[in-house]
PDB file of N, CA and C in Angstrom:
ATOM      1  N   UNK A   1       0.852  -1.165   0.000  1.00  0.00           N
ATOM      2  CA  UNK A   1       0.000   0.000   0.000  1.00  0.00           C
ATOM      3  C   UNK A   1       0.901   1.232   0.000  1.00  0.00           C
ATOM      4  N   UNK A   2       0.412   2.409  -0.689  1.00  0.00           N
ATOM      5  CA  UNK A   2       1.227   3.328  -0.716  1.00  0.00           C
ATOM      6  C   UNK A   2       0.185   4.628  -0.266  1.00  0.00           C
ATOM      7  N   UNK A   3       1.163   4.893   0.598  1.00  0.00           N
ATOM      8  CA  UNK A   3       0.335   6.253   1.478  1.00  0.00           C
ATOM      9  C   UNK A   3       1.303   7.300   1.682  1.00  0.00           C
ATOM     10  N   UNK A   4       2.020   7.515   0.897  1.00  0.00           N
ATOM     11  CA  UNK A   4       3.278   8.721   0.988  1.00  0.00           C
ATOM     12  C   UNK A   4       2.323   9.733   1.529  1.00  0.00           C
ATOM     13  N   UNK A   5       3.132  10.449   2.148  1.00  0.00           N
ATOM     14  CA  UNK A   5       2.592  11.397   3.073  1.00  0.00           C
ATOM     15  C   UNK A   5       1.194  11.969   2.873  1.00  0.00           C
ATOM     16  N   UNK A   6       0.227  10.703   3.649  1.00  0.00           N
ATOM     17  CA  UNK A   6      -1.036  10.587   3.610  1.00  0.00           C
ATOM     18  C   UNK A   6      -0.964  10.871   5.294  1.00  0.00           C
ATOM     19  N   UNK A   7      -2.035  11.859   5.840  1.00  0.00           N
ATOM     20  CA  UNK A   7      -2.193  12.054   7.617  1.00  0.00           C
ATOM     21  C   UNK A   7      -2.445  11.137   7.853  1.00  0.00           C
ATOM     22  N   UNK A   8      -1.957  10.488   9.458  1.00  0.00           N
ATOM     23  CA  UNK A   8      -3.006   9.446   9.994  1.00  0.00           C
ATOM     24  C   UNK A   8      -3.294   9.726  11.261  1.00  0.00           C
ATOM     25  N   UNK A   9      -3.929   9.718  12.228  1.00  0.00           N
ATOM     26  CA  UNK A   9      -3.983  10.105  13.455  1.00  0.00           C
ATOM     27  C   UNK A   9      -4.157   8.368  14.290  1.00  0.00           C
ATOM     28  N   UNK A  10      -3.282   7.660  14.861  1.00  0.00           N
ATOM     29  CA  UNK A  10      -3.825   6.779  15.674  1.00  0.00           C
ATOM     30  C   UNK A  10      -3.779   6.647  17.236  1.00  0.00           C
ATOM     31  N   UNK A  11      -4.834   6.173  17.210  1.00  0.00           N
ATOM     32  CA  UNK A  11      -5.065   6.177  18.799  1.00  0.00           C
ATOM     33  C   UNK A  11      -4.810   4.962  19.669  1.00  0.00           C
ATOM     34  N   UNK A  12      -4.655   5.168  20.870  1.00  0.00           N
ATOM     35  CA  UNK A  12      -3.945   3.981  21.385  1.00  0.00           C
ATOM     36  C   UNK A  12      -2.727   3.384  20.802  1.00  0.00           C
ATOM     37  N   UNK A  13      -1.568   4.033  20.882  1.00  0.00           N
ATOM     38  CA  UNK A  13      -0.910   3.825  20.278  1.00  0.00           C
ATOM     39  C   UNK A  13       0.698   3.072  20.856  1.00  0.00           C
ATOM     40  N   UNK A  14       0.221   3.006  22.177  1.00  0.00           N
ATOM     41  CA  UNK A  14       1.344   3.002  22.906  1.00  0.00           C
ATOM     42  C   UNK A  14       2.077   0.926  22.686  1.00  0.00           C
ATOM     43  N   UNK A  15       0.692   0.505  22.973  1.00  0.00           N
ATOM     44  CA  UNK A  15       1.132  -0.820  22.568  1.00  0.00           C
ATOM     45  C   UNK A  15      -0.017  -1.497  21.989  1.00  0.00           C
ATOM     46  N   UNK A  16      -0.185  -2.668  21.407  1.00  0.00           N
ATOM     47  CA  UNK A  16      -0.954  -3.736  20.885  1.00  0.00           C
ATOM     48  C   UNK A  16      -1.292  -3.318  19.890  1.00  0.00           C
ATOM     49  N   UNK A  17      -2.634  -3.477  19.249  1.00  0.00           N
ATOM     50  CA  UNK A  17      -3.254  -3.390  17.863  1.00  0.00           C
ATOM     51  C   UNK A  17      -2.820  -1.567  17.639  1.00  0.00           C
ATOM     52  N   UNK A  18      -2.669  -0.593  18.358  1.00  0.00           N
ATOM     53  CA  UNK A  18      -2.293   0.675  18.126  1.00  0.00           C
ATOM     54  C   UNK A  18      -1.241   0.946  17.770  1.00  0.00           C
ATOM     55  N   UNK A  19       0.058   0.069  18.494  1.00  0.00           N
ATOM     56  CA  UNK A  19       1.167   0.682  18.325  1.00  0.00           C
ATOM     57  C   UNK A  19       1.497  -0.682  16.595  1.00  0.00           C
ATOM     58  N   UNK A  20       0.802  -1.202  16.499  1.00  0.00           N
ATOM     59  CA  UNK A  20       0.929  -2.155  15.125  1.00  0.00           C
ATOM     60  C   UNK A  20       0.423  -1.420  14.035  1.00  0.00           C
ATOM     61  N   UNK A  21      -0.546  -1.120  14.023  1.00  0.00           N
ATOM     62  CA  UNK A  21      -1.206   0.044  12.929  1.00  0.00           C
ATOM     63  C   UNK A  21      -0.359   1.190  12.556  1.00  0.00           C
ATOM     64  N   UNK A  22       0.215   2.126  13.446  1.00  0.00           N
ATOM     65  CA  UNK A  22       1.086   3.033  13.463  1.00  0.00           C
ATOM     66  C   UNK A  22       2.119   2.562  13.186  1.00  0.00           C
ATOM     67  N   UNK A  23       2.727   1.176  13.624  1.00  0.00           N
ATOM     68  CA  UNK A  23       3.598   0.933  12.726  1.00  0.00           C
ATOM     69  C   UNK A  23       3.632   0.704  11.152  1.00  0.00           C
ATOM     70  N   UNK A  24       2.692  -0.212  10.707  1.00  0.00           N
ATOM     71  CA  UNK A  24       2.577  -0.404   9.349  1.00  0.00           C
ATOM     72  C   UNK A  24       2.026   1.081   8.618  1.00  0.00           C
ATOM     73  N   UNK A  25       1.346   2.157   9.239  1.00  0.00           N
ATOM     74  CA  UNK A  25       1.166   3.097   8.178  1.00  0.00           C
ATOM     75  C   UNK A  25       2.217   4.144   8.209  1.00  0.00           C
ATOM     76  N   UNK A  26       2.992   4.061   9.337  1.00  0.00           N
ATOM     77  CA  UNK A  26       4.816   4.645   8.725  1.00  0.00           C
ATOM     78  C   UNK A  26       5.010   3.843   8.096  1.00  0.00           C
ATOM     79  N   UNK A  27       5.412   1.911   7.891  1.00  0.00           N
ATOM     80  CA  UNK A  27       6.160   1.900   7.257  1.00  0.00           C
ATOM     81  C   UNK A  27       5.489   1.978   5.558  1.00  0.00           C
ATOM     82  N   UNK A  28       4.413   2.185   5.273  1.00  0.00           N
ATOM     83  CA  UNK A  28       3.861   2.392   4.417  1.00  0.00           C
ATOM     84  C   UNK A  28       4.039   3.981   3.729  1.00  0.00           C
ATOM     85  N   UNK A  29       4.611   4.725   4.320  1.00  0.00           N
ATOM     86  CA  UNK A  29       4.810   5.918   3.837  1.00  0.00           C
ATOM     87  C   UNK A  29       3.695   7.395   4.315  1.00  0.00           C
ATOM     88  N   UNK A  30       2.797   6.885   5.601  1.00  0.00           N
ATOM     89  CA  UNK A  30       1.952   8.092   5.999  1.00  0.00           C
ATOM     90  C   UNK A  30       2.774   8.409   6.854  1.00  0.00           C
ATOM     91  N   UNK A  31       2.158   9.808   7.007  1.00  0.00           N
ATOM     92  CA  UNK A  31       3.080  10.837   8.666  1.00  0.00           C
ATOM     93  C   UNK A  31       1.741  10.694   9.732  1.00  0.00           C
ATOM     94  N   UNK A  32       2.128   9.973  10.393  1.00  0.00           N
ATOM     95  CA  UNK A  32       1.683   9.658  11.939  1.00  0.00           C
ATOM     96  C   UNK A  32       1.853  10.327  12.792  1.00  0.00           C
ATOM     97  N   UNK A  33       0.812  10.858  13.283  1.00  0.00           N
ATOM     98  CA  UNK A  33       0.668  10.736  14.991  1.00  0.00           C
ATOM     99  C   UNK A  33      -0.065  10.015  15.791  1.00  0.00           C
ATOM    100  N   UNK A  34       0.871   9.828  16.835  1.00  0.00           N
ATOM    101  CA  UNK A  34       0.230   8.610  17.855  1.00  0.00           C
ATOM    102  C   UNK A  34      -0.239   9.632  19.149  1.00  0.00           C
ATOM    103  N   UNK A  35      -1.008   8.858  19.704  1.00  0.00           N
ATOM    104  CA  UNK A  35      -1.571   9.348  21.111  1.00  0.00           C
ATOM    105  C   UNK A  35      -1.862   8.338  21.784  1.00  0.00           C
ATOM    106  N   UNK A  36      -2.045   8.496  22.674  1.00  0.00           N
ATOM    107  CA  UNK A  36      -1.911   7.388  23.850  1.00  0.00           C
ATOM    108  C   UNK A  36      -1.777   8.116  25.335  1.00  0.00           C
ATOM    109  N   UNK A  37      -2.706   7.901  26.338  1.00  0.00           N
ATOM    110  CA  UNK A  37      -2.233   8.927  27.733  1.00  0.00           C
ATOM    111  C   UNK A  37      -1.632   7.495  28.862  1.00  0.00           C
TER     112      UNK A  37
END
């Protein structure tokens, strides 16, 4: 998939299905931000 600097905002991001998502749509080429409190 190609998402060159496509936004993503994910939530829960710190670990499990959040911090996996945020991983694959960096390594896919979007600019991420994570949140997580």
């Amino acid at each position: 998939m190609d998402l060159w600097a496509c936004p993503a905002v994910v939530t829960g991001a710190a670990s499990g299905l959040g911090a996996e998502t945020a991983r694959y749509l960096a390594e896919a080429g979007a600019k991420v931000a994570v949140i997580d409190i």
